[in-house]
C-alpha atoms as a PDB file:
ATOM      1  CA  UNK A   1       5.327 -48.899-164.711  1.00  0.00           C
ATOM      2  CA  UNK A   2       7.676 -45.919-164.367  1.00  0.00           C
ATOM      3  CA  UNK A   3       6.225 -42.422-162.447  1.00  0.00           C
ATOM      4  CA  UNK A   4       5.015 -40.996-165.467  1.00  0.00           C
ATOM      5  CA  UNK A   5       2.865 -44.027-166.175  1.00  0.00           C
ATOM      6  CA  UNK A   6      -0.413 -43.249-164.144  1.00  0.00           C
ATOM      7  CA  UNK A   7      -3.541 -45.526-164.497  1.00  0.00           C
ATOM      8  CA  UNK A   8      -6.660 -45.486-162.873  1.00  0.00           C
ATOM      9  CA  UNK A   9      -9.599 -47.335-163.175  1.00  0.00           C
ATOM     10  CA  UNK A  10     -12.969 -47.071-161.318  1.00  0.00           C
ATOM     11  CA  UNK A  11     -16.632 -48.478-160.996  1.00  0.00           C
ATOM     12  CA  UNK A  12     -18.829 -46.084-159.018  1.00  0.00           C
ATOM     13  CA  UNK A  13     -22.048 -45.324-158.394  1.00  0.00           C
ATOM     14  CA  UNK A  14     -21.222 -41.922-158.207  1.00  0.00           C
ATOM     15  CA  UNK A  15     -21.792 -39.028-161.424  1.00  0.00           C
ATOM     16  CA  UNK A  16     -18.193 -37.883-162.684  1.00  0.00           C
ATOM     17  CA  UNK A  17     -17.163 -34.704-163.329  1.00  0.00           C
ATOM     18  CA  UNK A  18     -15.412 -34.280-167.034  1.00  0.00           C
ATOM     19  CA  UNK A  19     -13.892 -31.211-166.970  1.00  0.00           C
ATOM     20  CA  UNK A  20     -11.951 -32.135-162.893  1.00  0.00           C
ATOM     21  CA  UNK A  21     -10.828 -35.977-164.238  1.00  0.00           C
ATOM     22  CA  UNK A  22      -9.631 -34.292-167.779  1.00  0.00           C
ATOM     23  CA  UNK A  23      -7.150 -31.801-165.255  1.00  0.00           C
ATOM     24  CA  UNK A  24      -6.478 -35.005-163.180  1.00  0.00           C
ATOM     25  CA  UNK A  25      -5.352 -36.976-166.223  1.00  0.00           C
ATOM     26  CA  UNK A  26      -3.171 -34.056-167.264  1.00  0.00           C
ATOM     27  CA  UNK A  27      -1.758 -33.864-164.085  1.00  0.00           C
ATOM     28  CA  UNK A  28      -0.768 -37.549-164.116  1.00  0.00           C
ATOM     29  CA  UNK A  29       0.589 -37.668-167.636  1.00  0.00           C
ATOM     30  CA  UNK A  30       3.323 -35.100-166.734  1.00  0.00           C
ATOM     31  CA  UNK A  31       3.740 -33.463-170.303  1.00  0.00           C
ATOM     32  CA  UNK A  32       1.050 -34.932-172.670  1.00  0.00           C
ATOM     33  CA  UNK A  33       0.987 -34.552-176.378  1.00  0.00           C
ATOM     34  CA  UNK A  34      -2.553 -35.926-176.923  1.00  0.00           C
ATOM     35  CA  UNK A  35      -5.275 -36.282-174.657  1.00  0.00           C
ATOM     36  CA  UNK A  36      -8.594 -38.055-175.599  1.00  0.00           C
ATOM     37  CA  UNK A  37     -11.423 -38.268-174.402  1.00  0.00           C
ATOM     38  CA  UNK A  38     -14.740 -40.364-174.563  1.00  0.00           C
ATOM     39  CA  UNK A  39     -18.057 -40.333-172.509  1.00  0.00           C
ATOM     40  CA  UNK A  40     -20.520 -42.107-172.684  1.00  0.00           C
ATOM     41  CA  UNK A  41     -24.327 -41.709-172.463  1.00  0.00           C
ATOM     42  CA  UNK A  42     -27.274 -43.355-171.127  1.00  0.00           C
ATOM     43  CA  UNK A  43     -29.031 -43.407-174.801  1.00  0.00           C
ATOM     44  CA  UNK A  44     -33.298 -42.532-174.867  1.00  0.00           C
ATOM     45  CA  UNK A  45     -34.720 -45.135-176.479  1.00  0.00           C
ATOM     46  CA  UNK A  46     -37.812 -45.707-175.544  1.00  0.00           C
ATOM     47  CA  UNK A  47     -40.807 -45.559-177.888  1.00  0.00           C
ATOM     48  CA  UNK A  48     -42.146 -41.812-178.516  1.00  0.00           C
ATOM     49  CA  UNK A  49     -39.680 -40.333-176.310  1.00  0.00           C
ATOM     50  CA  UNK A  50     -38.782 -36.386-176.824  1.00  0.00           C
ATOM     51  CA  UNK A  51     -35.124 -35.203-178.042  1.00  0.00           C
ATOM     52  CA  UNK A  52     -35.043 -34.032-174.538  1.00  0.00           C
ATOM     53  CA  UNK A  53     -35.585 -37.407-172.739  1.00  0.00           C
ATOM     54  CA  UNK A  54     -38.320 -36.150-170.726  1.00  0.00           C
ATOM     55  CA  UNK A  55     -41.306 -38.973-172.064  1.00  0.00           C
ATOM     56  CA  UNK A  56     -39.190 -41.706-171.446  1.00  0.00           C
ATOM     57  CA  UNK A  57     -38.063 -40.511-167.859  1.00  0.00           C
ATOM     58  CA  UNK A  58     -41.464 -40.367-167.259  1.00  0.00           C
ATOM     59  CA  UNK A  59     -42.612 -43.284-168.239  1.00  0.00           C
ATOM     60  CA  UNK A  60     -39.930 -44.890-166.183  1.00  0.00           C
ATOM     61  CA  UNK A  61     -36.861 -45.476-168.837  1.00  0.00           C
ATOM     62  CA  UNK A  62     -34.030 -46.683-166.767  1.00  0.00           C
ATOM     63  CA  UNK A  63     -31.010 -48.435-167.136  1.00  0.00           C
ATOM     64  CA  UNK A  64     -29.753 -50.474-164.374  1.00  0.00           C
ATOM     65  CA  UNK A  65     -26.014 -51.847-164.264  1.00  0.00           C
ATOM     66  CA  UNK A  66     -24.756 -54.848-161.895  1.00  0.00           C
ATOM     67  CA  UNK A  67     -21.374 -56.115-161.472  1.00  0.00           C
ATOM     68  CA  UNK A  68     -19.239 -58.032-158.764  1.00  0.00           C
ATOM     69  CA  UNK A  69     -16.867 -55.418-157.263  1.00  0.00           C
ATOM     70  CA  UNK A  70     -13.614 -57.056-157.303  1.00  0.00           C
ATOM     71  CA  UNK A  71     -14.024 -58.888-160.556  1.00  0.00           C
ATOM     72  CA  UNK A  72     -14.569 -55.769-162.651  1.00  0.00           C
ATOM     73  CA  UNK A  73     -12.029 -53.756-161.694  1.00  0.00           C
ATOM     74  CA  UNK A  74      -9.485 -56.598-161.931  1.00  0.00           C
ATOM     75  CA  UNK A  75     -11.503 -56.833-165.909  1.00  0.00           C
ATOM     76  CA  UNK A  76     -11.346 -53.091-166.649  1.00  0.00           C
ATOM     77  CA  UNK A  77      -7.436 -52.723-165.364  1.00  0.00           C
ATOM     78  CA  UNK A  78      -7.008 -55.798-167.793  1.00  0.00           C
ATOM     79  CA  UNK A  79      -8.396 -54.210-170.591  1.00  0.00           C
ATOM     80  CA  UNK A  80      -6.414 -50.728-169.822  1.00  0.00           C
ATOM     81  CA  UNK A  81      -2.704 -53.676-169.516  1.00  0.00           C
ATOM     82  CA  UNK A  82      -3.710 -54.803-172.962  1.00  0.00           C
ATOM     83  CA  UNK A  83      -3.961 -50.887-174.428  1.00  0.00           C
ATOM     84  CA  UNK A  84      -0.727 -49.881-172.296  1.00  0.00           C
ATOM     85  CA  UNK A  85       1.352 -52.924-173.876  1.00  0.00           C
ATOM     86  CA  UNK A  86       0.537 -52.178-177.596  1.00  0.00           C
ATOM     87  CA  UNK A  87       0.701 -48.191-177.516  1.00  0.00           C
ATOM     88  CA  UNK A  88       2.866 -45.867-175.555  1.00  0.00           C
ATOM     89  CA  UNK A  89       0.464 -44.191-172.820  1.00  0.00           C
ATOM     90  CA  UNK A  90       1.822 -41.675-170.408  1.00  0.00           C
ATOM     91  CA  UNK A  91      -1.442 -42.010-168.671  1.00  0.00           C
ATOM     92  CA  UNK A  92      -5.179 -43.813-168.633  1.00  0.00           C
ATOM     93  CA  UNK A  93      -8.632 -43.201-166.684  1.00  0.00           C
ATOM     94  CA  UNK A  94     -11.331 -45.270-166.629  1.00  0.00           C
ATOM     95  CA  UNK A  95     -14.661 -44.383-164.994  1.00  0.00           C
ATOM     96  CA  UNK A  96     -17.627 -46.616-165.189  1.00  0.00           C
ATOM     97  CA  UNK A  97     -21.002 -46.122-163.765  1.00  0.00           C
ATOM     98  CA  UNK A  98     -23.134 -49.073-162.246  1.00  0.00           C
ATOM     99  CA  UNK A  99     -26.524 -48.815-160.623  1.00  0.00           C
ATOM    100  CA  UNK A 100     -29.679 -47.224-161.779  1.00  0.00           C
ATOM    101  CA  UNK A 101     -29.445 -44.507-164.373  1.00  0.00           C
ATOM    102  CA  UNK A 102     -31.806 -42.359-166.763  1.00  0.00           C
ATOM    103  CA  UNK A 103     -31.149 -41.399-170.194  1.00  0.00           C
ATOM    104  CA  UNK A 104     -28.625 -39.110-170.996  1.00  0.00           C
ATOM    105  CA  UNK A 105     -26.448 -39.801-167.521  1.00  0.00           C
ATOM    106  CA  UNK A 106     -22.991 -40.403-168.102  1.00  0.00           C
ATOM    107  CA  UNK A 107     -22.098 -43.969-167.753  1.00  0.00           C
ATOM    108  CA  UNK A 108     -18.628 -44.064-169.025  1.00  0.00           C
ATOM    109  CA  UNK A 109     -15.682 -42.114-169.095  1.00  0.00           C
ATOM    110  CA  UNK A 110     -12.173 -43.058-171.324  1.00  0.00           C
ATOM    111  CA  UNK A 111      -9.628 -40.841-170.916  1.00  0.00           C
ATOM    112  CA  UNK A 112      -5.970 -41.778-172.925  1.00  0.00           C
ATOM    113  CA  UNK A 113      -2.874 -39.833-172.488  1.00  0.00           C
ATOM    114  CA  UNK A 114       0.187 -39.646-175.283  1.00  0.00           C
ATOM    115  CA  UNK A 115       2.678 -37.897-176.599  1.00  0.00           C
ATOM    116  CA  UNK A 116       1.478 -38.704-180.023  1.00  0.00           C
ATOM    117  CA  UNK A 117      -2.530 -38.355-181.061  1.00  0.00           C
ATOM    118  CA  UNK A 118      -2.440 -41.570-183.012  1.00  0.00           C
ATOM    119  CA  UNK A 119      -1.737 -43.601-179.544  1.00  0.00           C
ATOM    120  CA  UNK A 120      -4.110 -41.720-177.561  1.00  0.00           C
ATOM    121  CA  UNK A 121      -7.331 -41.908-180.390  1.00  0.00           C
ATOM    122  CA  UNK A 122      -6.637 -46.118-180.765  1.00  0.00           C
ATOM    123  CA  UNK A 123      -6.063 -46.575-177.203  1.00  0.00           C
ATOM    124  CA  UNK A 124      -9.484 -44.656-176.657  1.00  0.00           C
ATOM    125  CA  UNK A 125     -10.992 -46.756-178.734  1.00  0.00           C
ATOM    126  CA  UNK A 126      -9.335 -50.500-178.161  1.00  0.00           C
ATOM    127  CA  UNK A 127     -10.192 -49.764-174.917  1.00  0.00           C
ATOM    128  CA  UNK A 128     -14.156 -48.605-175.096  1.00  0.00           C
ATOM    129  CA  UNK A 129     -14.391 -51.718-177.518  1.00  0.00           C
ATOM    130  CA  UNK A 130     -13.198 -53.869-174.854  1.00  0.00           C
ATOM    131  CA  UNK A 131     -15.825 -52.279-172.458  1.00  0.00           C
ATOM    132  CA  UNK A 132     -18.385 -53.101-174.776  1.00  0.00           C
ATOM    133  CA  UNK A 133     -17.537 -56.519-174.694  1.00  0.00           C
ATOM    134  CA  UNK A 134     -15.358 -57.966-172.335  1.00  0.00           C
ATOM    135  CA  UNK A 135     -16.439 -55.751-169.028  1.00  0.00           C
ATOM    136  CA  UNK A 136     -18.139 -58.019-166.709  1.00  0.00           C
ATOM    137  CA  UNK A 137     -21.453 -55.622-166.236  1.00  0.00           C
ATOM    138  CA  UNK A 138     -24.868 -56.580-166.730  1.00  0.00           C
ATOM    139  CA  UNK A 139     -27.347 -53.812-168.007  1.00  0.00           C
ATOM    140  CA  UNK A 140     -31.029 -54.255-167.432  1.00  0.00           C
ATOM    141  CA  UNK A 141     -33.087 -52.076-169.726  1.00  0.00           C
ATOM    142  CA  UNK A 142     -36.800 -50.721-167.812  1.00  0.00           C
ATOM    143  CA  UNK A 143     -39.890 -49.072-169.579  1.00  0.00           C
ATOM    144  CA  UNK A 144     -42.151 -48.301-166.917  1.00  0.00           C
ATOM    145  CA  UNK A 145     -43.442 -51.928-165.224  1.00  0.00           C
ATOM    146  CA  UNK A 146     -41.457 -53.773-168.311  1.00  0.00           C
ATOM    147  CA  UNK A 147     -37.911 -54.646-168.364  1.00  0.00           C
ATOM    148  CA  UNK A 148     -35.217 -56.982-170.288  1.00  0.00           C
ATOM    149  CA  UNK A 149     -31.315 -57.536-169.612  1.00  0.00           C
ATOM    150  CA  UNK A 150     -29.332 -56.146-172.964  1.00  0.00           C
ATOM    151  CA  UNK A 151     -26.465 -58.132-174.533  1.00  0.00           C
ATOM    152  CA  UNK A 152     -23.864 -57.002-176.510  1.00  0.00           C
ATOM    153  CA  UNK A 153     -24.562 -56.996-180.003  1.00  0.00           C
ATOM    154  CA  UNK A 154     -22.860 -58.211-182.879  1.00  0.00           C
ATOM    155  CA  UNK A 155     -21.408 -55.230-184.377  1.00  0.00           C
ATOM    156  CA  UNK A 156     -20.081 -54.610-180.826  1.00  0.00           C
ATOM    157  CA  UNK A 157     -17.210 -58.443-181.156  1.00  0.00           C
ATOM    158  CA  UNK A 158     -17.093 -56.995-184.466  1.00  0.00           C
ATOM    159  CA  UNK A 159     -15.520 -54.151-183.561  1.00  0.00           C
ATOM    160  CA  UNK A 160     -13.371 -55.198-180.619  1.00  0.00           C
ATOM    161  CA  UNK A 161     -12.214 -58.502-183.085  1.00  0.00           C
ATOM    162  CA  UNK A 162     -10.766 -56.178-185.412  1.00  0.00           C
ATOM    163  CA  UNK A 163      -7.773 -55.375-182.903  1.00  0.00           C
ATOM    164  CA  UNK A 164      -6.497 -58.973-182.770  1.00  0.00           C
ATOM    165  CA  UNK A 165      -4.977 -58.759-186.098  1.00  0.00           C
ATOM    166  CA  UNK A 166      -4.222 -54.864-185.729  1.00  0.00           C
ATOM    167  CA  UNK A 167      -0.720 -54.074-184.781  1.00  0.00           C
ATOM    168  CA  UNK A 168       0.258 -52.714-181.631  1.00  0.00           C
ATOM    169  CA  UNK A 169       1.601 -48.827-182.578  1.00  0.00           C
ATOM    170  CA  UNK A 170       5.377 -48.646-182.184  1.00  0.00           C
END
């Protein structure tokens, strides 16, 4: 990895701040062409719940994500390897929430830095399908006194088994 080549991955409990990690990867990339960027939401799905998210945070919607420190990181910067081998990154950030969280917290952040959009969009992308599958994190769903642990669905290894026969961008 040369100087320019800057990537940082982290699981925190801890809300993230868009606008100071989107300077940050800037920063690291040196002279970017392309930066993209993808967060992710807690999602309000429970039954009659307002646009707003209010019913379901008061009926006690939750979303609760475990992981073993250690492993995950070691999973996430393996993910973030496989993106920097098959497109040409200046720069990557990672940051995934685990603990309890209510709809509409940010629980992920992907940040990809190129000199070309095209690497920085699939990049993005490979890499949040990865997350979706491969990222050792459990996610228990709660409504109220009821809860269930959420799998990955199908569409989700559809998505992320589309890149094995995709060529890596030169």
């Amino acid at each position: 990895m040369s100087a320019q080549e800057i990537f940082d991955v982290r699981v925190q409990t801890a809300d993230f701040d868009v606008a100071h990690e989107y300077q940050g990867i800037i920063a690291d990339a040196g002279n970017p062409g392309a930066v993209v960027m993808f967060s992710g939401l807690v999602r309000d799905v429970a039954p009659g719940s307002g646009a707003d998210g209010q019913a379901s945070a008061a009926a006690g919607q939750s979303l609760t994500l475990e992981h073993y420190p250690g492993m995950t990181e070691k999973a996430l910067r393996a993910i973030v390897e496989q993106a920097r081998a098959r497109w040409p990154l200046q720069a990557v950030r990672v940051v995934h929430r685990v603990g309890k969280l209510l709809p509409h917290d940010q629980i992920v952040l992907v940040l990809t830095a190129s000199a070309h959009r095209e690497a920085a969009f699939a990049a993005a992308e490979f890499i949040m399908d990865y997350l979706k599958t491969s990222a050792p994190f459990w996610k228990k769903q709660r409504f109220g006194e009821q809860s269930e642990w959420v799998a990955s669905r199908q569409s989700d290894y559809q998505r992320a088994a589309r890149w094995e026969n995709t060529p890596a961008d030169e």
